[in-house]
C-alpha atoms as a PDB file:
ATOM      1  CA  UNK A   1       0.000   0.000   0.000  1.00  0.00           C
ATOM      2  CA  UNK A   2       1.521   3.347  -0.891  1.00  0.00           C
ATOM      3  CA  UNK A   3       1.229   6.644   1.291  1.00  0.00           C
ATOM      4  CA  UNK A   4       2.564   9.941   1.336  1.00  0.00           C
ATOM      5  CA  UNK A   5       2.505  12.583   3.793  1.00  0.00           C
ATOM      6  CA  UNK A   6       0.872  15.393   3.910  1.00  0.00           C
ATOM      7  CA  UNK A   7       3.138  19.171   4.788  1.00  0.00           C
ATOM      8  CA  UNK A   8       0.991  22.235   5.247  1.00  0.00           C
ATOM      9  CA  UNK A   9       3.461  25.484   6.159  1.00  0.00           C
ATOM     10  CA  UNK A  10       2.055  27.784   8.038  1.00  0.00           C
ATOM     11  CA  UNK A  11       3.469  31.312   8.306  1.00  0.00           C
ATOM     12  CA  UNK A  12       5.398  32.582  11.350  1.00  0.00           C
ATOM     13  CA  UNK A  13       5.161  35.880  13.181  1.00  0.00           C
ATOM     14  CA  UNK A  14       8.808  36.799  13.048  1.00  0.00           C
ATOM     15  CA  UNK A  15      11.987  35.101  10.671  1.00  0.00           C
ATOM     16  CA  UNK A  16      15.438  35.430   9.887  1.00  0.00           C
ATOM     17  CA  UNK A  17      16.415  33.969   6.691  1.00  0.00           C
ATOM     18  CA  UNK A  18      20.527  34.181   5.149  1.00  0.00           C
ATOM     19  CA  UNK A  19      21.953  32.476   2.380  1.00  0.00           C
ATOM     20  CA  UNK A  20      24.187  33.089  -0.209  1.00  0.00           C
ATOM     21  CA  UNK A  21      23.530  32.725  -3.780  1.00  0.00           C
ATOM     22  CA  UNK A  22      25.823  32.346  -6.443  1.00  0.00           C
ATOM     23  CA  UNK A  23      25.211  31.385 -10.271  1.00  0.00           C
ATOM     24  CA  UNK A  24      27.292  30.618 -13.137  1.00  0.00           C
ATOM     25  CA  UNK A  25      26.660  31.011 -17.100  1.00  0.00           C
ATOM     26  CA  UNK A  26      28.590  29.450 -19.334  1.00  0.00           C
ATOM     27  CA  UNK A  27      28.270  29.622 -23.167  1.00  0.00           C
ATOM     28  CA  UNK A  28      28.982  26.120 -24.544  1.00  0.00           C
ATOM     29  CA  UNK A  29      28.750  26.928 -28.204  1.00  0.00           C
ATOM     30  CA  UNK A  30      26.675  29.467 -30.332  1.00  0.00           C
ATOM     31  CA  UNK A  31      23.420  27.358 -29.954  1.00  0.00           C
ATOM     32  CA  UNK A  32      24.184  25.716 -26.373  1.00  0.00           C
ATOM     33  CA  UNK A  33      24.018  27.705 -22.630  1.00  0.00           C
ATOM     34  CA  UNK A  34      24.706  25.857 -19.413  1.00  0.00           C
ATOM     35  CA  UNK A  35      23.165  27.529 -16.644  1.00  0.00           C
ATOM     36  CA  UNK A  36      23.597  26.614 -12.752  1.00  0.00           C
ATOM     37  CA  UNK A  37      22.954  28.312  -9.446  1.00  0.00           C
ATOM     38  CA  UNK A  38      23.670  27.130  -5.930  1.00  0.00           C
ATOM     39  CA  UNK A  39      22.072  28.635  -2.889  1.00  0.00           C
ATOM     40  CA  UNK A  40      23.457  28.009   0.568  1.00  0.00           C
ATOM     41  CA  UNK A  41      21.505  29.003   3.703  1.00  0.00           C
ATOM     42  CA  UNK A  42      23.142  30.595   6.755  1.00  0.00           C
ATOM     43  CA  UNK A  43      20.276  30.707   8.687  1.00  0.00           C
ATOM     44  CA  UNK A  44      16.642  29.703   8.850  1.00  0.00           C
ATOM     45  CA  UNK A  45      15.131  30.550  12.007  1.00  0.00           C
ATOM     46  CA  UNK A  46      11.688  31.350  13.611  1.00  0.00           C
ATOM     47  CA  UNK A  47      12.520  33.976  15.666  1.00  0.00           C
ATOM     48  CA  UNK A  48       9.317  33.139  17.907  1.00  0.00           C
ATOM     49  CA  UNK A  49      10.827  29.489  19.097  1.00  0.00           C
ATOM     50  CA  UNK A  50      14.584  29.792  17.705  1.00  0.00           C
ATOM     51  CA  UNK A  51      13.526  26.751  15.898  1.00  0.00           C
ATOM     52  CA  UNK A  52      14.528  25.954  12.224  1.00  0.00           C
ATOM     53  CA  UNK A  53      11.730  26.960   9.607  1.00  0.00           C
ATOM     54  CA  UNK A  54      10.551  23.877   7.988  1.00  0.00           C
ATOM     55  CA  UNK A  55      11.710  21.914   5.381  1.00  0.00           C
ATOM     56  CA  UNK A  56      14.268  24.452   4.323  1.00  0.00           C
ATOM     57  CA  UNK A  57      17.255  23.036   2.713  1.00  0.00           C
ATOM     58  CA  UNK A  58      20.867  23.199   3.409  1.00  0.00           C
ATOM     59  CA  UNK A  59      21.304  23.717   0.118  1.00  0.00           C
ATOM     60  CA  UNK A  60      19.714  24.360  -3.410  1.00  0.00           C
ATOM     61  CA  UNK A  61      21.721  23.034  -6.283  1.00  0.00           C
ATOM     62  CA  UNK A  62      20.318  23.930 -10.358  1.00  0.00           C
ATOM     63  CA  UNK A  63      21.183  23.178 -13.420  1.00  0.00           C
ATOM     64  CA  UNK A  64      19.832  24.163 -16.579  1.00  0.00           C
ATOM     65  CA  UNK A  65      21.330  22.728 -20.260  1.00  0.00           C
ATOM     66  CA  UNK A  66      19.314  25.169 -23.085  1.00  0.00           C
ATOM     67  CA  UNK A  67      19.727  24.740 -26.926  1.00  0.00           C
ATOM     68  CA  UNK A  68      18.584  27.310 -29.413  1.00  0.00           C
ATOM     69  CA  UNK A  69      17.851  24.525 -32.233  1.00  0.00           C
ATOM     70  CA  UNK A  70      16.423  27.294 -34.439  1.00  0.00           C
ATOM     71  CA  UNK A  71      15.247  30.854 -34.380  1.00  0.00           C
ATOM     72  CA  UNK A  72      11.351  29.237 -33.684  1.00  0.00           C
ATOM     73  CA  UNK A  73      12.606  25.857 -31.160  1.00  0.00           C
ATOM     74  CA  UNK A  74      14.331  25.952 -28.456  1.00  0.00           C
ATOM     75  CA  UNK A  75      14.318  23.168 -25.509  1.00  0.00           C
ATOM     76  CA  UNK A  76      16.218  22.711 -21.902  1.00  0.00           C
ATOM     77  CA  UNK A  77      16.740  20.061 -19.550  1.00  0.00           C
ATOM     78  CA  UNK A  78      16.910  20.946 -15.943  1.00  0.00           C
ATOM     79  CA  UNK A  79      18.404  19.072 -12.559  1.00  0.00           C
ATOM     80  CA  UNK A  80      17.650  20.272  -9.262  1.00  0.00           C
ATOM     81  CA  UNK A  81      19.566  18.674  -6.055  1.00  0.00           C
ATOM     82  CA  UNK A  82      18.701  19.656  -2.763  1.00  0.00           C
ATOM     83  CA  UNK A  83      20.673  19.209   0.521  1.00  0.00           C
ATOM     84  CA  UNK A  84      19.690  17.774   4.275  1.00  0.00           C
ATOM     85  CA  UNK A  85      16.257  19.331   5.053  1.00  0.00           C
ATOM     86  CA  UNK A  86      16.011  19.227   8.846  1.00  0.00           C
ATOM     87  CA  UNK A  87      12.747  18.617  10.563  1.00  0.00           C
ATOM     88  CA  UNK A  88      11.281  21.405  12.677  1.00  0.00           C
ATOM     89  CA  UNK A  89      11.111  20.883  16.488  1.00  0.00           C
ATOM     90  CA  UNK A  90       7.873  22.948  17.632  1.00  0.00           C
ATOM     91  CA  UNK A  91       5.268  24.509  14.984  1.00  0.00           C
ATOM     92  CA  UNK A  92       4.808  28.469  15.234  1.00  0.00           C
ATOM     93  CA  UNK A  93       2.820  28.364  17.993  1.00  0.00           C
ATOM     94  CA  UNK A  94       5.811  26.937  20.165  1.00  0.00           C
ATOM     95  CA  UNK A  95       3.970  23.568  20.548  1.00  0.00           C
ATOM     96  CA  UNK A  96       6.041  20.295  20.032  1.00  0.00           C
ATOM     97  CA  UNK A  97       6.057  19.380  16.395  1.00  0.00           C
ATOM     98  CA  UNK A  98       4.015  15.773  15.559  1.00  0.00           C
ATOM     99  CA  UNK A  99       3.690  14.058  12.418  1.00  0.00           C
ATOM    100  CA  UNK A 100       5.686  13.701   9.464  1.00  0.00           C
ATOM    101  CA  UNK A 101       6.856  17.395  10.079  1.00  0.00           C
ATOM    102  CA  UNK A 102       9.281  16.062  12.995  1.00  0.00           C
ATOM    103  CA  UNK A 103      11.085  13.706  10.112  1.00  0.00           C
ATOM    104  CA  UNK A 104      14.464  14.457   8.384  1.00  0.00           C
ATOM    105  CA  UNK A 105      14.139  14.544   4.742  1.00  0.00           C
ATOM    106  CA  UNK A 106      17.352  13.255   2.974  1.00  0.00           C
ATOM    107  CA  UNK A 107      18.003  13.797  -0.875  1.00  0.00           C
END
């Protein structure tokens, strides 16, 4: 029997979100662009319970491959890899966490 969970986010009074974000273009050929970003989070913090917001990534890895077949087509191909996403200890009330909110999700 399959199941999945179920995440609602609710939003919190006060945050502090800092990353940094960094993103490379690189030209392979006339008709060809590789195009990646990474984003790296410092902090992710309800300010209210000095818990960890939910299910926000370590980090955010993307990659895009585009090709300009003609002046009319064009297609792309994307990846996107995501790091450790620690579970949240109390929701933004301050009340303990239950459910599938309190699990580690892993890439």
């Amino acid at each position: 029997r399959r199941s999945s969970d179920l995440y609602q986010w609710d939003n919190v009074p006060k945050a502090v979100v800092e990353g940094l974000e960094g993103s490379l273009n690189v030209p392979v050929s006339e008709t060809v662009m590789w195009t990646n970003n990474i984003t790296y989070m410092l902090k992710s913090e309800n300010k209210t319970t000095g818990d960890r917001l939910s299910i926000i990534p370590e980090y955010t890895l993307n990659s895009t491959l585009s090709w300009q077949a003609r002046e009319d087509l064009s297609m792309q191909t994307t990846f996107t890899w995501y790091g450790k996403q620690q579970p949240k200890k109390y929701n933004y009330k301050g009340q303990p966490a239950v459910g599938p909110e309190t699990k580690e999700i892993s890439p």
